[in-house]
Protein backbone atom coordinates (compact mmCIF):
# COMPACT_ATOMS: atom_id res chain seq x y z
CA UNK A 1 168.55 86.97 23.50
CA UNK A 2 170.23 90.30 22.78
CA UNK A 3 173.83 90.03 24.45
CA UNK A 4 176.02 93.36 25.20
CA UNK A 5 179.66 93.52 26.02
CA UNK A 6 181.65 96.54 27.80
CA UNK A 7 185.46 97.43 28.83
CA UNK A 8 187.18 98.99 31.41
CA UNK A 9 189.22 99.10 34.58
CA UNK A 10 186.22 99.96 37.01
CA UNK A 11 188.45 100.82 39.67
CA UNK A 12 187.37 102.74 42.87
CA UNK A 13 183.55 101.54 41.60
CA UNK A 14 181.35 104.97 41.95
CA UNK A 15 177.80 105.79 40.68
CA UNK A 16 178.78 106.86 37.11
CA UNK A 17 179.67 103.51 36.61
CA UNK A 18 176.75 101.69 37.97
CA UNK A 19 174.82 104.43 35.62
CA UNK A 20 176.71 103.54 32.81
CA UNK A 21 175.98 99.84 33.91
CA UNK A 22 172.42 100.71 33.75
CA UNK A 23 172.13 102.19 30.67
CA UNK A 24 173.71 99.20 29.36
CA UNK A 25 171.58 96.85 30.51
CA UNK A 26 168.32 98.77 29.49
CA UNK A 27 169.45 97.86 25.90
CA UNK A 28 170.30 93.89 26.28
CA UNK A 29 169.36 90.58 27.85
CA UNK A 30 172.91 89.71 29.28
CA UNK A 31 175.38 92.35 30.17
CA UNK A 32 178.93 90.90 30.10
CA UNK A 33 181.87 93.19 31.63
CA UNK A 34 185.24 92.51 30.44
CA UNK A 35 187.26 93.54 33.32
CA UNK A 36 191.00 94.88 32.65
CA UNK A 37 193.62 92.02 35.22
CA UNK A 38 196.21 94.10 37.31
CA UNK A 39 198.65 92.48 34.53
CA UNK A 40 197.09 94.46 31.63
CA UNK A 41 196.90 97.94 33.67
CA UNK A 42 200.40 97.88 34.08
CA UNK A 43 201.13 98.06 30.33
CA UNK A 44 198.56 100.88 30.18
CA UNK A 45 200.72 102.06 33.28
CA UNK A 46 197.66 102.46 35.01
CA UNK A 47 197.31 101.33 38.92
CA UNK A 48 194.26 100.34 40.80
CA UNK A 49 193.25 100.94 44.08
CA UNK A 50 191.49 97.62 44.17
CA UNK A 51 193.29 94.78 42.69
CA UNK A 52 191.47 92.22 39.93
CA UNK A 53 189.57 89.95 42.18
CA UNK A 54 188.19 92.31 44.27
CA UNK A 55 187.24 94.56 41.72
CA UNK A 56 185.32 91.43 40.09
CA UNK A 57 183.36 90.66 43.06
CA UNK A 58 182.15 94.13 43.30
CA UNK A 59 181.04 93.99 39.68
CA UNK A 60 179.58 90.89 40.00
CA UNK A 61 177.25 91.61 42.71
CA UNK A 62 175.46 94.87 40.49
CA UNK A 63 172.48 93.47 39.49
CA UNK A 64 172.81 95.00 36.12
CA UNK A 65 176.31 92.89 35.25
CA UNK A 66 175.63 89.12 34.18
CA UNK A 67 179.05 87.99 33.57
CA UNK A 68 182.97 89.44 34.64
CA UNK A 69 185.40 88.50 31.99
CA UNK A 70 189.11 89.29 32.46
CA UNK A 71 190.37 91.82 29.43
CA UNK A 72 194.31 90.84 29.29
CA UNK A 73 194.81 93.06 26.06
CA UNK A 74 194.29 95.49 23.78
CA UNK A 75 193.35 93.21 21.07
CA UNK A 76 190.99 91.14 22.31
CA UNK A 77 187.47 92.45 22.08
CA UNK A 78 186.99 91.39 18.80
CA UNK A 79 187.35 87.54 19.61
CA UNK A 80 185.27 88.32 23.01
CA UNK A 81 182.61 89.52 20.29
CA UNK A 82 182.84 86.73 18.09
CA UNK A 83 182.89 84.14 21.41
CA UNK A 84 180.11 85.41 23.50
CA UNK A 85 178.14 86.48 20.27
CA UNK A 86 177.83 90.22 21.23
CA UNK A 87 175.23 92.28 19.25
CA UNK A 88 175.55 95.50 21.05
CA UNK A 89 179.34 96.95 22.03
CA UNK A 90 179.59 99.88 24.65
CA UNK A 91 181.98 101.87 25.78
CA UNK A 92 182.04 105.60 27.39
CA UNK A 93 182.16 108.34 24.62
CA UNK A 94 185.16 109.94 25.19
CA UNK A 95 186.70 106.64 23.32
CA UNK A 96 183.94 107.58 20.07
CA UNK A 97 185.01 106.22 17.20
CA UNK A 98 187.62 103.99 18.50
CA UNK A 99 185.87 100.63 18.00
CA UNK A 100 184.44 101.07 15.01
CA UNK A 101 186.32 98.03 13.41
CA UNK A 102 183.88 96.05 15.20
CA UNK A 103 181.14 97.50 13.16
CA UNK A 104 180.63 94.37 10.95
CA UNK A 105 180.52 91.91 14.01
CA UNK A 106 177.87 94.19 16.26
CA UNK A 107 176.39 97.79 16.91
CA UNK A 108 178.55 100.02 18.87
CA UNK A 109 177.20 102.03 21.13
CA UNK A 110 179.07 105.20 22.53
CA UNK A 111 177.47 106.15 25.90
CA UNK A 112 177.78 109.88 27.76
CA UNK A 113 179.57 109.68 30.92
CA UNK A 114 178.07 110.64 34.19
CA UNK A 115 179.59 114.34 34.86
CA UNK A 116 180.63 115.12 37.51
CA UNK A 117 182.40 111.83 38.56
CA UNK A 118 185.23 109.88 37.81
CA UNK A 119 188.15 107.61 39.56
CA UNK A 120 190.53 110.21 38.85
CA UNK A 121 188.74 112.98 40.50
CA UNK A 122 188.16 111.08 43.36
CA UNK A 123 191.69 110.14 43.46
CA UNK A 124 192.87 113.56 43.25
CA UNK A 125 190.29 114.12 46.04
CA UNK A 126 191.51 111.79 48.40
CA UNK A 127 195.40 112.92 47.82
CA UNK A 128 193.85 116.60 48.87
């Protein structure tokens, strides 16, 4: 079984991420999504609309997501790799080439981003 890992906040869930969700899943067996906790956006000084547990249960129910893991920090994909034997890494390409010191542990995989869209924009949308 081919197992894939991915990272992010997810917050304010929109169609580039079930896309990016997609495309993920096309390329493994089991998808897992290691979800940033409300703890760890705050020392990326980030805020979500949606706070951890909610934001989990909407992942969770996309049929192309297997498993919700929390991300607590910046340092931890490499033992989420090594744990959940992870062949294939994702992540959106406008973070290319910042994982490759996973390359000896499993591919990476640097996937476009759905133009177009994006939490932010719709953020700035709503504050219009």
């Amino acid at each position: 079984m081919k197992i894939g890992i991915t990272y992010g906040t997810f917050d304010i869930l929109h169609y580039g991420h079930v896309r990016l969700l997609k495309r993920a899943k096309s390329k493994v067996d089991f998808l897992i999504v290691a979800l940033s906790t409300d703890e760890f956006n705050k020392l990326k000084n980030k805020t979500s609309f949606y706070n951890y547990k909610i934001r989990k249960e909407l992942l969770s129910s996309i049929k192309y997501v297997d498993k919700v893991i929390p991300e607590n920090t910046w340092n931890q994909k490499i033992k989420d790799v090594k744990k959940y034997n992870v062949d294939v890494f994702f992540m959106g390409d406008d973070w290319k080439d910042k994982f490759n010191f996973l390359k000896p542990y499993c591919e990476i995989v640097y996937l476009s981003r759905t133009k177009g869209i994006s939490s932010t924009y719709i953020k700035s949308k709503i504050n219009q």
